[in-house]
C-alpha atoms as a PDB file:
ATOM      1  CA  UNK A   1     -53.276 -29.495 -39.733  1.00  0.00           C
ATOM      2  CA  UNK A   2     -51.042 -26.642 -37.830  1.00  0.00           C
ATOM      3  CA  UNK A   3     -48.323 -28.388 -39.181  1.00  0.00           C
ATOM      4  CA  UNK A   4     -49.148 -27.357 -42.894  1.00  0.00           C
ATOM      5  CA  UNK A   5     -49.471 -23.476 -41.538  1.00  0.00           C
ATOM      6  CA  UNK A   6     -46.553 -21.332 -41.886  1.00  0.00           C
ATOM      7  CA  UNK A   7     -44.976 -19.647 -39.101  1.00  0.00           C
ATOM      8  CA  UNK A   8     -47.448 -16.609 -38.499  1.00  0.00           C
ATOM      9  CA  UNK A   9     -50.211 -18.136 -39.208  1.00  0.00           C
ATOM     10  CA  UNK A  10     -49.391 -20.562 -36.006  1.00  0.00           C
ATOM     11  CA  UNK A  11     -48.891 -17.564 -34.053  1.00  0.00           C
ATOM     12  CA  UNK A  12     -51.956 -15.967 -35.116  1.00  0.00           C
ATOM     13  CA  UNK A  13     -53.816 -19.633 -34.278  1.00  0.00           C
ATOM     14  CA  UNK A  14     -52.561 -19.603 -30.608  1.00  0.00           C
ATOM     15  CA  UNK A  15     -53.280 -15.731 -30.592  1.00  0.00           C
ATOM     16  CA  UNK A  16     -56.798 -16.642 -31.609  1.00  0.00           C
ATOM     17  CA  UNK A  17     -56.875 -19.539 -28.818  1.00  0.00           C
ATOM     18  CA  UNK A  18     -55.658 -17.246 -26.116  1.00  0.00           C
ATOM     19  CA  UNK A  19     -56.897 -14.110 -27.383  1.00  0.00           C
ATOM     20  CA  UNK A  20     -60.554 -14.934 -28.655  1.00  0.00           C
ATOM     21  CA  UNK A  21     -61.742 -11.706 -28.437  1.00  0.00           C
ATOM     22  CA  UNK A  22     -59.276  -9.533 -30.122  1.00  0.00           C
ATOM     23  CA  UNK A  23     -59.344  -9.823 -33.973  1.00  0.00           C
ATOM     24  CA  UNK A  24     -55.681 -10.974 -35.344  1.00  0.00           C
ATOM     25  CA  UNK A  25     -56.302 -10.865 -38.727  1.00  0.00           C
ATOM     26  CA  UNK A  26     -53.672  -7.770 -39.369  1.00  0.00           C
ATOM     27  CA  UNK A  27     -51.062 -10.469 -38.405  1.00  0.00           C
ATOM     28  CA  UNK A  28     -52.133 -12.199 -40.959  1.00  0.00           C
ATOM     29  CA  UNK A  29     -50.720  -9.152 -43.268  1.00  0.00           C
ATOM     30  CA  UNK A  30     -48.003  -7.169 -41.018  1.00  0.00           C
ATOM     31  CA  UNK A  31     -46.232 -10.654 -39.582  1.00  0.00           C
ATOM     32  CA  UNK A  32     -45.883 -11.720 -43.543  1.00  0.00           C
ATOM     33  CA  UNK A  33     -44.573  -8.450 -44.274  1.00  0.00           C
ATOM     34  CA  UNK A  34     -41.797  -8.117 -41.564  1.00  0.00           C
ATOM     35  CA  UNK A  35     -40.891 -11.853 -41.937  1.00  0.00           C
ATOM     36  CA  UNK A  36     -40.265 -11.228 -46.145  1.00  0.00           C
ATOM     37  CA  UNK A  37     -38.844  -8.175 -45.152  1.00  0.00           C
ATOM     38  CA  UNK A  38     -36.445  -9.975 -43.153  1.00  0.00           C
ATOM     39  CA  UNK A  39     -35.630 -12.500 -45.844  1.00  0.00           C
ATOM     40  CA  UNK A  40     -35.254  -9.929 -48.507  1.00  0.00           C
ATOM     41  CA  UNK A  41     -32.573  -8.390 -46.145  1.00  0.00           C
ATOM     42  CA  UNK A  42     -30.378 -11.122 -45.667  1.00  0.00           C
ATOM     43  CA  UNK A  43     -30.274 -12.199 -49.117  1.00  0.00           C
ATOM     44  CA  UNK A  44     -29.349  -8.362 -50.307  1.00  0.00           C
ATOM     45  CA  UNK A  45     -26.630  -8.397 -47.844  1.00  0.00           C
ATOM     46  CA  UNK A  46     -25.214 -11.264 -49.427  1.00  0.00           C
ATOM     47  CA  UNK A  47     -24.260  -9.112 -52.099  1.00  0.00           C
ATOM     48  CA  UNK A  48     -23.074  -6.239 -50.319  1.00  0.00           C
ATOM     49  CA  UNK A  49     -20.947  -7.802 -48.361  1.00  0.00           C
ATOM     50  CA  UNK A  50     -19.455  -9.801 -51.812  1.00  0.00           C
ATOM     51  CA  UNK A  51     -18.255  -6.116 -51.738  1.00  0.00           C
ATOM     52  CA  UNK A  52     -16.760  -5.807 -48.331  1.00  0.00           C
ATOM     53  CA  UNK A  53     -20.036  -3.350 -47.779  1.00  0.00           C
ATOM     54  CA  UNK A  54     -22.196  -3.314 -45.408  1.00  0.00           C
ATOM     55  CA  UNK A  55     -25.814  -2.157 -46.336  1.00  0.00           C
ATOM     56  CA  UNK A  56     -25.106   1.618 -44.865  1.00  0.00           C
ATOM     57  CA  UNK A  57     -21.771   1.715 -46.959  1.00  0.00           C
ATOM     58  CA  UNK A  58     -23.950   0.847 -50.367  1.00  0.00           C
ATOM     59  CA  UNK A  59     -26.442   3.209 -49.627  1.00  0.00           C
ATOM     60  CA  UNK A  60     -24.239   6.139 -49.273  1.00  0.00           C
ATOM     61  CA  UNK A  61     -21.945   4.936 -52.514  1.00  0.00           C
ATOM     62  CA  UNK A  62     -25.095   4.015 -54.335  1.00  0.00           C
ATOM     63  CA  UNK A  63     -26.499   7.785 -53.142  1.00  0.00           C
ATOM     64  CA  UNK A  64     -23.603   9.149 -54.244  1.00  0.00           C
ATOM     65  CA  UNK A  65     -23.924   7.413 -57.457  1.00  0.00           C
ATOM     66  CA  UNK A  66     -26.819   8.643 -58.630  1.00  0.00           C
ATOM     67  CA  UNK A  67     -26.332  12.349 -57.908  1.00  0.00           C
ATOM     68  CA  UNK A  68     -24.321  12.363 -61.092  1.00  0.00           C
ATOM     69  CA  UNK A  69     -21.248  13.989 -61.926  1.00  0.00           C
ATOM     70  CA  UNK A  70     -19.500  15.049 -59.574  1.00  0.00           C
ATOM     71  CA  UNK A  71     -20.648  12.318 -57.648  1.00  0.00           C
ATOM     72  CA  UNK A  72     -20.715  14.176 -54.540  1.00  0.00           C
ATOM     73  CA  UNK A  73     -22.645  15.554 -51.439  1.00  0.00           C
ATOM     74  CA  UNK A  74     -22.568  17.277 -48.196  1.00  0.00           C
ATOM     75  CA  UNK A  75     -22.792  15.066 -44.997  1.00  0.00           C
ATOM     76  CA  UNK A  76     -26.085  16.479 -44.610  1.00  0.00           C
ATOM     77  CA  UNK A  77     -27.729  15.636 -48.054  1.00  0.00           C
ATOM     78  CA  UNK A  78     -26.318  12.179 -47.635  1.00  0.00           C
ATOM     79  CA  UNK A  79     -27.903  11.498 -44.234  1.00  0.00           C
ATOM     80  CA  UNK A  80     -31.301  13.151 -45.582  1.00  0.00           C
ATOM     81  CA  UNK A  81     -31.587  10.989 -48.729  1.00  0.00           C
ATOM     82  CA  UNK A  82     -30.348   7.632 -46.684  1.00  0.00           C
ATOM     83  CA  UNK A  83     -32.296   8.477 -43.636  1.00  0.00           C
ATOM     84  CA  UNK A  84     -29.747   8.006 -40.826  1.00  0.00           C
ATOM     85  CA  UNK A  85     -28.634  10.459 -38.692  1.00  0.00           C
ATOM     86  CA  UNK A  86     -25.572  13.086 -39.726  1.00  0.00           C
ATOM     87  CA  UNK A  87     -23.632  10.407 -36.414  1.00  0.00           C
ATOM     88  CA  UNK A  88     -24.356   7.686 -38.482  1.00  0.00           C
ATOM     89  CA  UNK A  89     -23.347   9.020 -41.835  1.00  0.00           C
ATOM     90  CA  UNK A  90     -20.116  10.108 -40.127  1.00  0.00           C
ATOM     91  CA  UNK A  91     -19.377   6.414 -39.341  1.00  0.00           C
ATOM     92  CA  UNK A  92     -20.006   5.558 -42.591  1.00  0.00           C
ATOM     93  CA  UNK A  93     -18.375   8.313 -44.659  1.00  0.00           C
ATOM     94  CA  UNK A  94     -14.970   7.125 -41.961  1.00  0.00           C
ATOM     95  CA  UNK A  95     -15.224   3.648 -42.842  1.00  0.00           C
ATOM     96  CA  UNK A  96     -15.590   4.546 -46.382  1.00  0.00           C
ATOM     97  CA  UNK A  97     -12.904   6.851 -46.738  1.00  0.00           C
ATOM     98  CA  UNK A  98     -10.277   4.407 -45.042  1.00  0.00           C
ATOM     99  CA  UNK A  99     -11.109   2.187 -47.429  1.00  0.00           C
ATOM    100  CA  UNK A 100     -10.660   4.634 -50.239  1.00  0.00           C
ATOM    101  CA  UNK A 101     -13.898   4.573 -51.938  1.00  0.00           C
ATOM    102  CA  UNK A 102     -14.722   8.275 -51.243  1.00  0.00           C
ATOM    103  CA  UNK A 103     -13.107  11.427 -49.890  1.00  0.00           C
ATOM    104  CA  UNK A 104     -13.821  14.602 -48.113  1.00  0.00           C
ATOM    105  CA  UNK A 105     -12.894  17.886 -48.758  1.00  0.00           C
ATOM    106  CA  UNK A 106     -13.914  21.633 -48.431  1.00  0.00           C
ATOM    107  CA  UNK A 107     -17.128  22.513 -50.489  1.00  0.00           C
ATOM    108  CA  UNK A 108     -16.294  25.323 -53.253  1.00  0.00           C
ATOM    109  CA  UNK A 109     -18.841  27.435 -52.228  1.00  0.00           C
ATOM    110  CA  UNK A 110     -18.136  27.860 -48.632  1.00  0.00           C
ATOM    111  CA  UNK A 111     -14.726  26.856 -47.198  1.00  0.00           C
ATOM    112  CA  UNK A 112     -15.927  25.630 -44.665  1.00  0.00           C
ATOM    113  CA  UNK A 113     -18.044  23.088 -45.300  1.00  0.00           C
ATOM    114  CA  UNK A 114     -16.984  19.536 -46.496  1.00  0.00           C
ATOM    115  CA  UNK A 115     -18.189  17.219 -49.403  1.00  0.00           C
ATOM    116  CA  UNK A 116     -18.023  13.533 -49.757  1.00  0.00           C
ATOM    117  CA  UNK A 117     -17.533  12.541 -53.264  1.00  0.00           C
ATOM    118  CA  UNK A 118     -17.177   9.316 -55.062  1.00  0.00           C
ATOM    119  CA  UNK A 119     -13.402   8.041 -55.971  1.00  0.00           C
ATOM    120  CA  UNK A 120     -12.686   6.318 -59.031  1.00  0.00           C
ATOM    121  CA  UNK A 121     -12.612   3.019 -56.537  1.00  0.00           C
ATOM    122  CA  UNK A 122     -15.624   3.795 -54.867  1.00  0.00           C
ATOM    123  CA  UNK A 123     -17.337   4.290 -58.751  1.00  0.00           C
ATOM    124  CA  UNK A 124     -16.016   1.564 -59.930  1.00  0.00           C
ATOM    125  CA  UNK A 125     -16.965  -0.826 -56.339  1.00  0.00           C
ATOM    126  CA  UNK A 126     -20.334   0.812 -56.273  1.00  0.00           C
ATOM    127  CA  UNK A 127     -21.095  -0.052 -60.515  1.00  0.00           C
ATOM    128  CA  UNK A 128     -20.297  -3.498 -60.186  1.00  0.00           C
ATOM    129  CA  UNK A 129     -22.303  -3.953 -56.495  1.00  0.00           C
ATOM    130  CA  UNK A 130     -25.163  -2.234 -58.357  1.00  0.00           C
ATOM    131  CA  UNK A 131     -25.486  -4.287 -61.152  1.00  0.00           C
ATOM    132  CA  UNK A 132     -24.973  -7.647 -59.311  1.00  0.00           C
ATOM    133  CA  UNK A 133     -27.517  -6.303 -56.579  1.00  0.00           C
ATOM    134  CA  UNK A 134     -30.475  -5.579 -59.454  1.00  0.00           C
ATOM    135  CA  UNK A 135     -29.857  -9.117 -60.268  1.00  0.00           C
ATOM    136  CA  UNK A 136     -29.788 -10.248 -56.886  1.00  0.00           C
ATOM    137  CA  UNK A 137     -33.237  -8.356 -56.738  1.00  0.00           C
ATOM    138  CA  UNK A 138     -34.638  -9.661 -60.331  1.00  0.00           C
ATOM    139  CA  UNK A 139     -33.779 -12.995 -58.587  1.00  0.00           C
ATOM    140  CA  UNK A 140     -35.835 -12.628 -55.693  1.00  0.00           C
ATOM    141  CA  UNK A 141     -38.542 -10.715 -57.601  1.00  0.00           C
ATOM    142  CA  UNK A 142     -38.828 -13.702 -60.312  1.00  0.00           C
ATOM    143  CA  UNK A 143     -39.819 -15.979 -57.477  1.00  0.00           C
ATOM    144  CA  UNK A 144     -43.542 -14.548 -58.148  1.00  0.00           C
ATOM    145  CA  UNK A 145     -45.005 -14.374 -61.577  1.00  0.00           C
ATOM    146  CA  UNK A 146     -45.024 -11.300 -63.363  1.00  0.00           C
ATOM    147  CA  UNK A 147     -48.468 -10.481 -62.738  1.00  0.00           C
ATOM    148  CA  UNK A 148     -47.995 -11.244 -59.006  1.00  0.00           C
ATOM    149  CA  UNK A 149     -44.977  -8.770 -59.094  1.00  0.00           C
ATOM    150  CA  UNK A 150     -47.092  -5.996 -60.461  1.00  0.00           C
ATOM    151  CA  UNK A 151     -49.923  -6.060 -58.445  1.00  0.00           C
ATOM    152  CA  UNK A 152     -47.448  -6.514 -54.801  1.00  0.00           C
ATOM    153  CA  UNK A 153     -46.049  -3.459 -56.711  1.00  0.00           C
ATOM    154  CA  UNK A 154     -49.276  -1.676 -56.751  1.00  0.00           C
ATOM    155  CA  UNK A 155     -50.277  -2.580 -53.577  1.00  0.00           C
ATOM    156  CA  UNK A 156     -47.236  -1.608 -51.853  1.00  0.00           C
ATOM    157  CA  UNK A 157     -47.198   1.653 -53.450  1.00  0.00           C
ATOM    158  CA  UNK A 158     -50.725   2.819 -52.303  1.00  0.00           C
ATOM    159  CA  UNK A 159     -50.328   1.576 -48.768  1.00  0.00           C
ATOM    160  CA  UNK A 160     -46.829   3.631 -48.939  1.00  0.00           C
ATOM    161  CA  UNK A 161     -48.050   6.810 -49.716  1.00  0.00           C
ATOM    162  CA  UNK A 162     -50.685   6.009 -46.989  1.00  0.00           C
ATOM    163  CA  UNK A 163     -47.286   6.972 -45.032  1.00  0.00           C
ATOM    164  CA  UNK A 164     -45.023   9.043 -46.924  1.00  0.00           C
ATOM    165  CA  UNK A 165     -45.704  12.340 -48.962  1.00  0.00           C
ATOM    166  CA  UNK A 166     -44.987  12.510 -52.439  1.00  0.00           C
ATOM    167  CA  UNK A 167     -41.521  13.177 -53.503  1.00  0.00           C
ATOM    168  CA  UNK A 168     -40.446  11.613 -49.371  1.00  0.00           C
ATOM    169  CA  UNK A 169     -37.827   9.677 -49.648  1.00  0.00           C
ATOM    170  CA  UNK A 170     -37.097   9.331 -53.228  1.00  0.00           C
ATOM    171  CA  UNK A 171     -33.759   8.888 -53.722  1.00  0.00           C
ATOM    172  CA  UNK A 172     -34.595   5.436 -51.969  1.00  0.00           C
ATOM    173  CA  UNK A 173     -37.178   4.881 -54.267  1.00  0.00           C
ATOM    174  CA  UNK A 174     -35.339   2.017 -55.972  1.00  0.00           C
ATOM    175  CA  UNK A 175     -34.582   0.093 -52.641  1.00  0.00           C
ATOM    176  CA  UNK A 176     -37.110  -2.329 -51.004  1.00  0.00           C
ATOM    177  CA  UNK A 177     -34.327   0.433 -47.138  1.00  0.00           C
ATOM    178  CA  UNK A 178     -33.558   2.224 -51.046  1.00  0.00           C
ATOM    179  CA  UNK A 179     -30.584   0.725 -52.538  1.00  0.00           C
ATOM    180  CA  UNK A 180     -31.182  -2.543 -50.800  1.00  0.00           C
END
């Protein structure tokens, strides 16, 4: 019979044979999550990297993206709307830049600070990984029936606000890490 089980539902068996008196149902839920998780995030980074991106390059392009003309922001927005650090962001804004897809340069406000904007290359990269990447994600979404889809959707959405306040995060509202 074990052989029929998937993979955490094994685990959860010889949990349940070692383990009798701690209940492992939640793996039942949590192990299925990270392990789709997982999945989902190799086969989105099969797109990005189509692009020569990495999934931290996309986020900040695809952040950038949707702020609208200019198509700009400071180091600081960027890193609070992708949720890195302002030493990650740097990395990425570097690699970006050398690869010409955005630029820095003093904000008009204050000298002194800098803003990362958007280059026509890094528009035109970022519209063409976008719309490949919603159909990488209709793909993977049309693997459950629509019905299915809607109530994971629900589901998902009430256990995340279990976490997040309203308006957290929204910028990567569209990603199952944002963008992704």
């Amino acid at each position: 019979m074990s052989e029929h089980l998937d993979r955490v539902a094994r685990i959860q068996q010889a949990w349940a044979r070692e383990r009798p008196d701690v209940d492992v149902a939640p793996q039942g839920v949590i192990g299925r999550l990270h392990r789709v998780a997982d999945h989902l995030t190799e086969q989105l980074c099969v797109v990005y990297r189509r692009y020569g991106l990495g999934e931290g390059e996309f986020d900040v392009l695809a952040t950038l993206r949707r702020a609208g003309e200019p198509f700009e922001r400071a180091p600081g927005e960027l890193a609070a709307h992708t949720m890195v650090t302002t030493g990650a962001m740097t990395k990425r804004v570097d690699r970006l830049e050398r690869a010409g897809l955005v630029t820095r340069r003093p904000g008009a406000s204050d000298g002194r600070a800098r803003v990362v904007a958007l280059t026509d290359a890094g528009r035109e990269l970022i519209d063409e990984a976008f719309t490949e990447h919603m159909r990488n994600e209709r793909r993977l979404l049309d693997l459950l029936t629509p019905d299915e889809a809607a109530r994971l959707e629900s589901l998902l959405a009430t256990w995340l606000a279990c976490f997040e306040a309203p308006h957290q995060g929204e910028d990567r509202a569209a990603r199952p890490s944002g963008e992704r």
